[in-house]
Structures are given as structure tokens and as C-alpha cells.
PDB file of N, CA and C in Angstrom:
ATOM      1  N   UNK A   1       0.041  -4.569 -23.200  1.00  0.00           N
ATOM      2  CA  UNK A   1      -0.159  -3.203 -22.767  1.00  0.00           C
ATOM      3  C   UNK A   1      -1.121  -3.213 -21.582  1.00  0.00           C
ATOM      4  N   UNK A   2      -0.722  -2.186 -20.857  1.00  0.00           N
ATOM      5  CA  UNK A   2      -1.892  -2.268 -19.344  1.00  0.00           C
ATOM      6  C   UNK A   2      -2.063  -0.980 -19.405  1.00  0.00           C
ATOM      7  N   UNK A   3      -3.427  -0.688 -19.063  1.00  0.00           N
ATOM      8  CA  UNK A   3      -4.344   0.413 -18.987  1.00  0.00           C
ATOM      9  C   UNK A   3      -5.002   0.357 -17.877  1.00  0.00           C
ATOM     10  N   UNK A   4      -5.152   1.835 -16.940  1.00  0.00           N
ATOM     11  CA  UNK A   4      -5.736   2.302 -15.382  1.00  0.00           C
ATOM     12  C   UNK A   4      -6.722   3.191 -16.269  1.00  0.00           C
ATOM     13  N   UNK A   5      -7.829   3.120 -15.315  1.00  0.00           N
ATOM     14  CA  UNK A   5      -8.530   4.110 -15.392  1.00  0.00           C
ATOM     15  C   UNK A   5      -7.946   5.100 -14.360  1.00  0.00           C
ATOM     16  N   UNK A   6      -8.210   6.375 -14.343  1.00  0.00           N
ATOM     17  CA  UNK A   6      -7.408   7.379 -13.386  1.00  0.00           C
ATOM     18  C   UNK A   6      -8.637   8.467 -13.559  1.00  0.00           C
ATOM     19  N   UNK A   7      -9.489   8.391 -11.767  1.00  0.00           N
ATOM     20  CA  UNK A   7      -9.820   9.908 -11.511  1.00  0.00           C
ATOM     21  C   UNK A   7      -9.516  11.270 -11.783  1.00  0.00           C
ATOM     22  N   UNK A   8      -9.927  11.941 -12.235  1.00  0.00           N
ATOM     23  CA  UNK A   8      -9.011  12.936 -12.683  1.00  0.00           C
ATOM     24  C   UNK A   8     -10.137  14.236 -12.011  1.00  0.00           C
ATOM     25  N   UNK A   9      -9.796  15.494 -11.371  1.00  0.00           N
ATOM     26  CA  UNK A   9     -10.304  16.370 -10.514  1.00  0.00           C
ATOM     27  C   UNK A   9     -11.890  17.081 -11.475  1.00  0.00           C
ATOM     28  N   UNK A  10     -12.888  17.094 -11.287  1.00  0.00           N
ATOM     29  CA  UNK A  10     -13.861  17.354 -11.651  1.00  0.00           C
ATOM     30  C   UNK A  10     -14.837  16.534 -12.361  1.00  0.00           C
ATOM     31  N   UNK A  11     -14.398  15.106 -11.892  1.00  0.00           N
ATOM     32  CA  UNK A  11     -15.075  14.147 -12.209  1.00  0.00           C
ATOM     33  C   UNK A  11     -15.075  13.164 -13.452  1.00  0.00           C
ATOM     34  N   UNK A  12     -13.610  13.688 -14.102  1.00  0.00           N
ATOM     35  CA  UNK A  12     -13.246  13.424 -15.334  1.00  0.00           C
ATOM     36  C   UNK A  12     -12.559  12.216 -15.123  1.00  0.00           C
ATOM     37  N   UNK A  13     -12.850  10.943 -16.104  1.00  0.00           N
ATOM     38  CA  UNK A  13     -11.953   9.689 -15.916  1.00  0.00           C
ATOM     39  C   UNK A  13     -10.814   9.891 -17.027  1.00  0.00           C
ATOM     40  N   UNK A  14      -9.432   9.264 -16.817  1.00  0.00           N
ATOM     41  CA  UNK A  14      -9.052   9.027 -18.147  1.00  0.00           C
ATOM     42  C   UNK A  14      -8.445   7.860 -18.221  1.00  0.00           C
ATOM     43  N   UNK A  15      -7.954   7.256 -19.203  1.00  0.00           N
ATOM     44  CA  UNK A  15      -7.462   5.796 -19.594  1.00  0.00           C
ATOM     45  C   UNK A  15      -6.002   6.211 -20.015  1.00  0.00           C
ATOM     46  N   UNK A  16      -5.181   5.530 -19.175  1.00  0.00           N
ATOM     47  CA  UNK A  16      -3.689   5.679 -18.919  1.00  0.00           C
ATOM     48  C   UNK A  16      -3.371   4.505 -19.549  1.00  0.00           C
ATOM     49  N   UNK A  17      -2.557   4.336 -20.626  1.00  0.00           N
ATOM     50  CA  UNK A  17      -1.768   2.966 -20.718  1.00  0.00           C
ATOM     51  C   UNK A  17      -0.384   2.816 -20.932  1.00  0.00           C
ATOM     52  N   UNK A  18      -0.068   1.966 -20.854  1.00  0.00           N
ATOM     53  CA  UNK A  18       1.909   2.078 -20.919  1.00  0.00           C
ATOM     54  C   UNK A  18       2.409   0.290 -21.392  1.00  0.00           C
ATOM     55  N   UNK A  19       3.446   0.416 -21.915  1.00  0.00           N
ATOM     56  CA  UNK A  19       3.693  -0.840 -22.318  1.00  0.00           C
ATOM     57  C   UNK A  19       4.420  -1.539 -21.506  1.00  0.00           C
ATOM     58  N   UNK A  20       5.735  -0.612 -20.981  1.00  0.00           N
ATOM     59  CA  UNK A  20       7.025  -1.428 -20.134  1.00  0.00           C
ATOM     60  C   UNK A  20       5.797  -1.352 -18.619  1.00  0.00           C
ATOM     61  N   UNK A  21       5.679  -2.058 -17.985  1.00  0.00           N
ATOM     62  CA  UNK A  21       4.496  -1.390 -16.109  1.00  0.00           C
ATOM     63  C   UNK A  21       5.901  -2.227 -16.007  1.00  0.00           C
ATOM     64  N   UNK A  22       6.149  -1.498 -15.271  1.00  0.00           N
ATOM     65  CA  UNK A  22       7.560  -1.808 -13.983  1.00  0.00           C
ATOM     66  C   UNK A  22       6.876  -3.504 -12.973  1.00  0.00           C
ATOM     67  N   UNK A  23       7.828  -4.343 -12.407  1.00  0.00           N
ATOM     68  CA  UNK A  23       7.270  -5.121 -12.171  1.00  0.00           C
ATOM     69  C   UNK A  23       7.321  -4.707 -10.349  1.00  0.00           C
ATOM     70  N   UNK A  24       6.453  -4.456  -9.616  1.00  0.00           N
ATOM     71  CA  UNK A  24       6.549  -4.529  -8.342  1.00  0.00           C
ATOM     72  C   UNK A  24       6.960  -5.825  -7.361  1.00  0.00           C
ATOM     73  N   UNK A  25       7.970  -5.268  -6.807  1.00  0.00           N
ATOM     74  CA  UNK A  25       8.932  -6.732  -5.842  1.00  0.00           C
ATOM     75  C   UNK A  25       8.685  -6.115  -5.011  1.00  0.00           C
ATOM     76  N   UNK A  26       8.834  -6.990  -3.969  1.00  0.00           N
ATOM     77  CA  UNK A  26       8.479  -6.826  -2.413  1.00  0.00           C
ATOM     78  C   UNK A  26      10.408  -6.992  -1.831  1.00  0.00           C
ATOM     79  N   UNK A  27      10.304  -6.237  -0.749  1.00  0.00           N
ATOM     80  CA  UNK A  27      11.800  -6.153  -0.236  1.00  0.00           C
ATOM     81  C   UNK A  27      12.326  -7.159  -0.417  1.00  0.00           C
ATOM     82  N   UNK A  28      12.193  -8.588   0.183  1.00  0.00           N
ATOM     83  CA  UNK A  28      12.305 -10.175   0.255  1.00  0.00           C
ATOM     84  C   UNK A  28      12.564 -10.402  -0.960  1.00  0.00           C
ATOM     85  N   UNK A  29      12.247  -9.627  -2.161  1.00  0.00           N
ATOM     86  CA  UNK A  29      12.171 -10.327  -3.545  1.00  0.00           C
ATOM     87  C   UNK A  29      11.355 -10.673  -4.212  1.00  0.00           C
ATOM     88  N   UNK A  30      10.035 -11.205  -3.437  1.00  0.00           N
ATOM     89  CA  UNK A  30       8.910 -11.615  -3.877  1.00  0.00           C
ATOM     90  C   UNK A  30       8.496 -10.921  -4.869  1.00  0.00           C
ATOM     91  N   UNK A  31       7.598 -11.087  -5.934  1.00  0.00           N
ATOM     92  CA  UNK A  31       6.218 -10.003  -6.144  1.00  0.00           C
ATOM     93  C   UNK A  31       5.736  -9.668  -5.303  1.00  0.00           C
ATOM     94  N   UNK A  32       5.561  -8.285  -4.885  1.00  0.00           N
ATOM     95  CA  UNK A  32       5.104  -7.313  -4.596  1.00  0.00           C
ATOM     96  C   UNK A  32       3.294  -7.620  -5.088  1.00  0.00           C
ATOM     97  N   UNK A  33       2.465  -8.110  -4.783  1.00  0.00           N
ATOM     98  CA  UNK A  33       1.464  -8.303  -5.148  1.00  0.00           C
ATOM     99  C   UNK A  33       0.218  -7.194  -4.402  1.00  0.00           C
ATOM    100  N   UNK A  34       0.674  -6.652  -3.171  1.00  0.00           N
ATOM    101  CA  UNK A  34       0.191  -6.056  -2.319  1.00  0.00           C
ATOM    102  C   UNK A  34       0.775  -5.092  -2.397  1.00  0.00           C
ATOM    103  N   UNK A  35       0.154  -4.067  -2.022  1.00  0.00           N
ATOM    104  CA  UNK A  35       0.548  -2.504  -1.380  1.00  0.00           C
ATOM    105  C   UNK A  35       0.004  -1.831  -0.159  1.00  0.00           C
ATOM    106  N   UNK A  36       0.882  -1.048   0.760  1.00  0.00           N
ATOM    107  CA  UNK A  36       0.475  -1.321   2.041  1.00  0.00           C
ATOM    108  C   UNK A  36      -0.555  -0.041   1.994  1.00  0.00           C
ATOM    109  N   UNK A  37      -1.161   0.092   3.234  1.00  0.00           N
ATOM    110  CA  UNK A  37      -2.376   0.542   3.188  1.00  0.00           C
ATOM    111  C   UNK A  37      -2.172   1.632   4.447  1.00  0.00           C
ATOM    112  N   UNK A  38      -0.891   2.218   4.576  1.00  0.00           N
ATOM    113  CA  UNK A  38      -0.271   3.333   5.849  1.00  0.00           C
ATOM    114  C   UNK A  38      -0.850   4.112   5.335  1.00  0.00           C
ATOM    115  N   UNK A  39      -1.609   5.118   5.936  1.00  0.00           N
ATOM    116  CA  UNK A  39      -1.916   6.785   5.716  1.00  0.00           C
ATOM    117  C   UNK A  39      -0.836   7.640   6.023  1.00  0.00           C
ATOM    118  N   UNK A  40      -0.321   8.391   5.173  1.00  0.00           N
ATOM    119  CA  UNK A  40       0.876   8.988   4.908  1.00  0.00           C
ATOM    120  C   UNK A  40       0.237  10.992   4.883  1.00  0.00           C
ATOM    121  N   UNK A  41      -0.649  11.042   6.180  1.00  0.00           N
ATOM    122  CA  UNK A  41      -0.974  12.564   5.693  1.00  0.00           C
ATOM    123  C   UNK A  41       0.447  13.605   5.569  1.00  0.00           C
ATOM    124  N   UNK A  42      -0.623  14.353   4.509  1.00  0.00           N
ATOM    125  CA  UNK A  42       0.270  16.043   3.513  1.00  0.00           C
ATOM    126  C   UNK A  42       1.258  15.142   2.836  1.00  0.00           C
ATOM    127  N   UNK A  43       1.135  13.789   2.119  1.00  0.00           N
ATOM    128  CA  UNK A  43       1.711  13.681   0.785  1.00  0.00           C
ATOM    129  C   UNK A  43       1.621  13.348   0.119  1.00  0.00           C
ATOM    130  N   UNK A  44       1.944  13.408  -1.125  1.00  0.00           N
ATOM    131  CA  UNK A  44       1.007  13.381  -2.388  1.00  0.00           C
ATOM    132  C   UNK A  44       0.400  12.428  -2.436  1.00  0.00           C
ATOM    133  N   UNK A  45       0.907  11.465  -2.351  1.00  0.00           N
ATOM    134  CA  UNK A  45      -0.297  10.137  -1.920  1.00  0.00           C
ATOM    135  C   UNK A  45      -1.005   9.251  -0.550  1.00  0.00           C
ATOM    136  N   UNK A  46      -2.075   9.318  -0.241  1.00  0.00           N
ATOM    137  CA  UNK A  46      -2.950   9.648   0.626  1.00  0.00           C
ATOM    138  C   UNK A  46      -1.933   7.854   1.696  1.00  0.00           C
ATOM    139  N   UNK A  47      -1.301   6.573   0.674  1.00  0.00           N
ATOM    140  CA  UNK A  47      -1.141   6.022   1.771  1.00  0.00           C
ATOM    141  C   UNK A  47       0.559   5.311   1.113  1.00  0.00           C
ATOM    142  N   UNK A  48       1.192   4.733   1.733  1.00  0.00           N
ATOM    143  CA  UNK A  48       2.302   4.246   1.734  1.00  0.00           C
ATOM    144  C   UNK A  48       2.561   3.856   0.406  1.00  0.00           C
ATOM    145  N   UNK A  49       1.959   2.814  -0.219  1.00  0.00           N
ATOM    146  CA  UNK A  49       2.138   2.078  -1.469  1.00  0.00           C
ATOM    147  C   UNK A  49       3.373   1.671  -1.757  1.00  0.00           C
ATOM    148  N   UNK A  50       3.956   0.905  -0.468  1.00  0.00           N
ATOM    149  CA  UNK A  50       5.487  -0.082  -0.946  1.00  0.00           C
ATOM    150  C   UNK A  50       4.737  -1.368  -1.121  1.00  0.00           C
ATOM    151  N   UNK A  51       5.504  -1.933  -2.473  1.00  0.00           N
ATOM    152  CA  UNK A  51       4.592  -2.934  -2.954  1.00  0.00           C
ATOM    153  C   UNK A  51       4.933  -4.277  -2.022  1.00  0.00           C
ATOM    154  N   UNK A  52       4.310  -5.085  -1.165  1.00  0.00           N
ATOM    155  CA  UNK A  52       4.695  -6.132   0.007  1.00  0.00           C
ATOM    156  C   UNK A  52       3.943  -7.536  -1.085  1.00  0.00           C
ATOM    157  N   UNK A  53       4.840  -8.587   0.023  1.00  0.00           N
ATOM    158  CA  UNK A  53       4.006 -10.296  -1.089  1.00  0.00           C
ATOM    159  C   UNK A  53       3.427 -10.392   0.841  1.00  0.00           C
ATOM    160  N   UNK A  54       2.479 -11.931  -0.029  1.00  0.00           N
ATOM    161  CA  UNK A  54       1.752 -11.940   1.049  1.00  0.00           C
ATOM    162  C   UNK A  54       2.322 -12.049   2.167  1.00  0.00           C
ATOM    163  N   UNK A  55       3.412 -13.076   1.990  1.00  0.00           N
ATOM    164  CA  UNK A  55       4.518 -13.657   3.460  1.00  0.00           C
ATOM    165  C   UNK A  55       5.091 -12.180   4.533  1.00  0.00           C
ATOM    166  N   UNK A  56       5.010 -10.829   3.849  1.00  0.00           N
ATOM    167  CA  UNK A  56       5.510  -9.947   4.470  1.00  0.00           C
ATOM    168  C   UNK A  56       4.298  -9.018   5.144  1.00  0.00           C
ATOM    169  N   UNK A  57       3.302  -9.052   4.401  1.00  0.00           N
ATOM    170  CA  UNK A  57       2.348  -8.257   4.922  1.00  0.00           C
ATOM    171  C   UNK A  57       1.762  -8.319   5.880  1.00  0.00           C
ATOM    172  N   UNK A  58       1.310  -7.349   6.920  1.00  0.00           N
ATOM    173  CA  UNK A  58       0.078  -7.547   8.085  1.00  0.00           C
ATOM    174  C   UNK A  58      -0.920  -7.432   7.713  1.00  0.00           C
ATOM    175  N   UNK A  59      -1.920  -7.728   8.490  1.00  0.00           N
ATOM    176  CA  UNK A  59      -3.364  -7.073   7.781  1.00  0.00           C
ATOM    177  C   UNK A  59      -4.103  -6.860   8.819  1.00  0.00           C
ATOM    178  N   UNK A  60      -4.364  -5.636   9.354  1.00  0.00           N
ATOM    179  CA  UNK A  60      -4.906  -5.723  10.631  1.00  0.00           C
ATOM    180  C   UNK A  60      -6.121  -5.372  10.525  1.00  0.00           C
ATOM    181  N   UNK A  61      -7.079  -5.063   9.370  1.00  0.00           N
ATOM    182  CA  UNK A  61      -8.308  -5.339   9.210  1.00  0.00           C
ATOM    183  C   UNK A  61      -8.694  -6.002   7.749  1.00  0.00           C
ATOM    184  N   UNK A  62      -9.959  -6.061   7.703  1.00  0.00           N
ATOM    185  CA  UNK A  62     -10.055  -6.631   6.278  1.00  0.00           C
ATOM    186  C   UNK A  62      -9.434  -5.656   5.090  1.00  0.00           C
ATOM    187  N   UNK A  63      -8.998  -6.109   4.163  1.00  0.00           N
ATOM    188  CA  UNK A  63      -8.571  -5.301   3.005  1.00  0.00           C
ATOM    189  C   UNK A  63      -7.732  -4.316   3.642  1.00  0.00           C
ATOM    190  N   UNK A  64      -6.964  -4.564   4.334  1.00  0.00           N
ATOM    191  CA  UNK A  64      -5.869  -3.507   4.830  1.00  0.00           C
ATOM    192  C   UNK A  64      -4.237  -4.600   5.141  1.00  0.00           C
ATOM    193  N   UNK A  65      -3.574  -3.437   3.916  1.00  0.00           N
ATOM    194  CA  UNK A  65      -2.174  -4.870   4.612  1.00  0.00           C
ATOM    195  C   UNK A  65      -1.529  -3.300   4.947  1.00  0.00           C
ATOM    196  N   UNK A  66      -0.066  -3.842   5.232  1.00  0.00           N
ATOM    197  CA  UNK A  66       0.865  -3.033   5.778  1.00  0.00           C
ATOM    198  C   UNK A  66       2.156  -4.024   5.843  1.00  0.00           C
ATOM    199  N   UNK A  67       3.452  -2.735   5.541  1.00  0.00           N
ATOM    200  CA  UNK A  67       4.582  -3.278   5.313  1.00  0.00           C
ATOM    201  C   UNK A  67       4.989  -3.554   6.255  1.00  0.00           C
ATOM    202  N   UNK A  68       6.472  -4.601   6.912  1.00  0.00           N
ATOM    203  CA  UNK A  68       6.826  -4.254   7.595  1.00  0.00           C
ATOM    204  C   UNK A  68       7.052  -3.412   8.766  1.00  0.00           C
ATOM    205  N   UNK A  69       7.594  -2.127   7.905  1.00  0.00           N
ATOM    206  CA  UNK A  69       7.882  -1.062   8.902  1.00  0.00           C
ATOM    207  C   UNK A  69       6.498  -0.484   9.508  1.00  0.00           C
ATOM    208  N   UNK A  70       5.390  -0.430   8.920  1.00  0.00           N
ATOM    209  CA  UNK A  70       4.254   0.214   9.449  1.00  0.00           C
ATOM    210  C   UNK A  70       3.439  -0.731   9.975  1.00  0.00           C
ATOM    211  N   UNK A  71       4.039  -1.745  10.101  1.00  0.00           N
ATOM    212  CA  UNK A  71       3.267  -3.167  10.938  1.00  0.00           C
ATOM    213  C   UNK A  71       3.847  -3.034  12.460  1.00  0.00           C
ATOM    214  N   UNK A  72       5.119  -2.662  12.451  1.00  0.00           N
ATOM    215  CA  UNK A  72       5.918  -2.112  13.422  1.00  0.00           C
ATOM    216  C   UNK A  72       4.991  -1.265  14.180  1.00  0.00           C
ATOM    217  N   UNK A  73       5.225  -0.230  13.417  1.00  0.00           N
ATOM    218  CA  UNK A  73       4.293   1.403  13.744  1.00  0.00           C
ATOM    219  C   UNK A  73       2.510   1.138  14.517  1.00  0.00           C
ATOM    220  N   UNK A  74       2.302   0.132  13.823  1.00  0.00           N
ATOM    221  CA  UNK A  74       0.945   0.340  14.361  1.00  0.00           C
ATOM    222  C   UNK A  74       0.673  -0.908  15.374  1.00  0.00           C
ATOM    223  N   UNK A  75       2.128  -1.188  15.709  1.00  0.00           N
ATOM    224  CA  UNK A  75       1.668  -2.476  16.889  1.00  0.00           C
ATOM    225  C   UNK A  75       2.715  -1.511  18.143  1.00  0.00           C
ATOM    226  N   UNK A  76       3.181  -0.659  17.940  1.00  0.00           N
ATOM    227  CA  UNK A  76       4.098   0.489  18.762  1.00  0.00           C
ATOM    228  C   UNK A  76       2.358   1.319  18.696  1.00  0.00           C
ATOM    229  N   UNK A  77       1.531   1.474  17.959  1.00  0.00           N
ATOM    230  CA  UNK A  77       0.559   2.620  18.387  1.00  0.00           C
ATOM    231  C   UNK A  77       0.050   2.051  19.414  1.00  0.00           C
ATOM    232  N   UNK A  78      -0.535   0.364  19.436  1.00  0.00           N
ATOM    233  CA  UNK A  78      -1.973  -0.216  20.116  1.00  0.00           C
ATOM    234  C   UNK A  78      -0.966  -0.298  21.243  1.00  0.00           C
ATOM    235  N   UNK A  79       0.038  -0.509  21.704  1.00  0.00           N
ATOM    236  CA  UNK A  79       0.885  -0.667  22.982  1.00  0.00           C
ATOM    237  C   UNK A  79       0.741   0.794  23.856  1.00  0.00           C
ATOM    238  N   UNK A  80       1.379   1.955  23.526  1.00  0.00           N
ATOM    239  CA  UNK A  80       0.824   2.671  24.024  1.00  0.00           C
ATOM    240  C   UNK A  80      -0.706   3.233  24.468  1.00  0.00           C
ATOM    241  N   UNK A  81      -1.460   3.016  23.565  1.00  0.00           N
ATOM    242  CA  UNK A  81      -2.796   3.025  23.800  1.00  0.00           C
ATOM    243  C   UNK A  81      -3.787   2.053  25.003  1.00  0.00           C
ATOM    244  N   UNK A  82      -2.683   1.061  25.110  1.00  0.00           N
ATOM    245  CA  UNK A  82      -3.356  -0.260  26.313  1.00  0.00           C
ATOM    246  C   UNK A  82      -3.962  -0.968  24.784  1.00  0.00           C
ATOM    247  N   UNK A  83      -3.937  -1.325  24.205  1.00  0.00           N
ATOM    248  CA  UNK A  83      -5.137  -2.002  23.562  1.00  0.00           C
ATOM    249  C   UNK A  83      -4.641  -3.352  22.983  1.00  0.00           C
ATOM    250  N   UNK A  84      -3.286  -3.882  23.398  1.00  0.00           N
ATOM    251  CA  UNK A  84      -2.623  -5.123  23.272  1.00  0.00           C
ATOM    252  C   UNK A  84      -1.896  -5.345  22.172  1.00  0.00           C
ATOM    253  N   UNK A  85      -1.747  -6.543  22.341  1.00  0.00           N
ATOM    254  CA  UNK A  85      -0.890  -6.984  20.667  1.00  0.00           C
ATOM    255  C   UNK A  85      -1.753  -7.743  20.169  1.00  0.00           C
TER     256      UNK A  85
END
């Protein structure tokens, strides 16, 4: 059984547990060991969370990966910006 602790709005924690936890794969197949770290503003969750293995992920700062597609996205941002590859 696996159990999250989960924030809950007014400062309240609670203890979530479940028996089946789905196993997270990464597109490739891999485990999914990672989850990407895109800011996804106005939706319900604040960032991407497609689960990536290491071989797929970027990481363009510490503790920050990113999938594929938003590895894309944010090497299309620094190009326009001048700020290189």
C-alpha cells in the first residue's frame, strides 16, 4: 500500500493511500521515474506532470526536468530571446 501526504486548503494535511498506484511509464516505455516540471498556468495543476525516465528528460536547472515536448518549448523560448542553445 502507498500513502501521500496531501496539503489540503487551510492548512490541513491528510494521508491518502491506495493499493493498485498505477505504474508511471515514460513515452519510450521506460519508468517514468520523473515528472516534468512545465508551468501549465489556469490549470488545475500548477505544472505538466507527464511522467519522463531519465534518458528522455531535460533539465535545464537543478531539480527541474522537462519532457520532450516542453524541452522543445523552452529551447524555441531562449532562441527567440537571443539567449542561445
Amino acid at each position: 500500500m502507498t500513502c501521500q501526504h496531501v496539503k489540503m486548503p487551510g492548512g490541513v494535511t491528510a494521508i491518502v493511500c491506495s493499493r493498485n498506484q498505477r505504474k508511471r511509464k515514460c513515452k519510450c516505455g521506460r519508468p517514468g521515474t520523473l515528472l516534468c516540471d512545465w508551468k501549465m498556468p489556469g490549470k488545475a495543476r500548477p505544472t505538466c506532470d507527464k511522467p519522463i525516465c531519465d534518458r528522455c528528460a531535460t533539465s535545464p536547472a537543478p531539480d527541474k526536468d522537462l519532457c520532450p515536448k516542453h524541452a522543445w518549448e523552452w529551447t524555441k523560448w531562449k532562441s527567440q530571446r537571443g539567449l542561445g542553445l
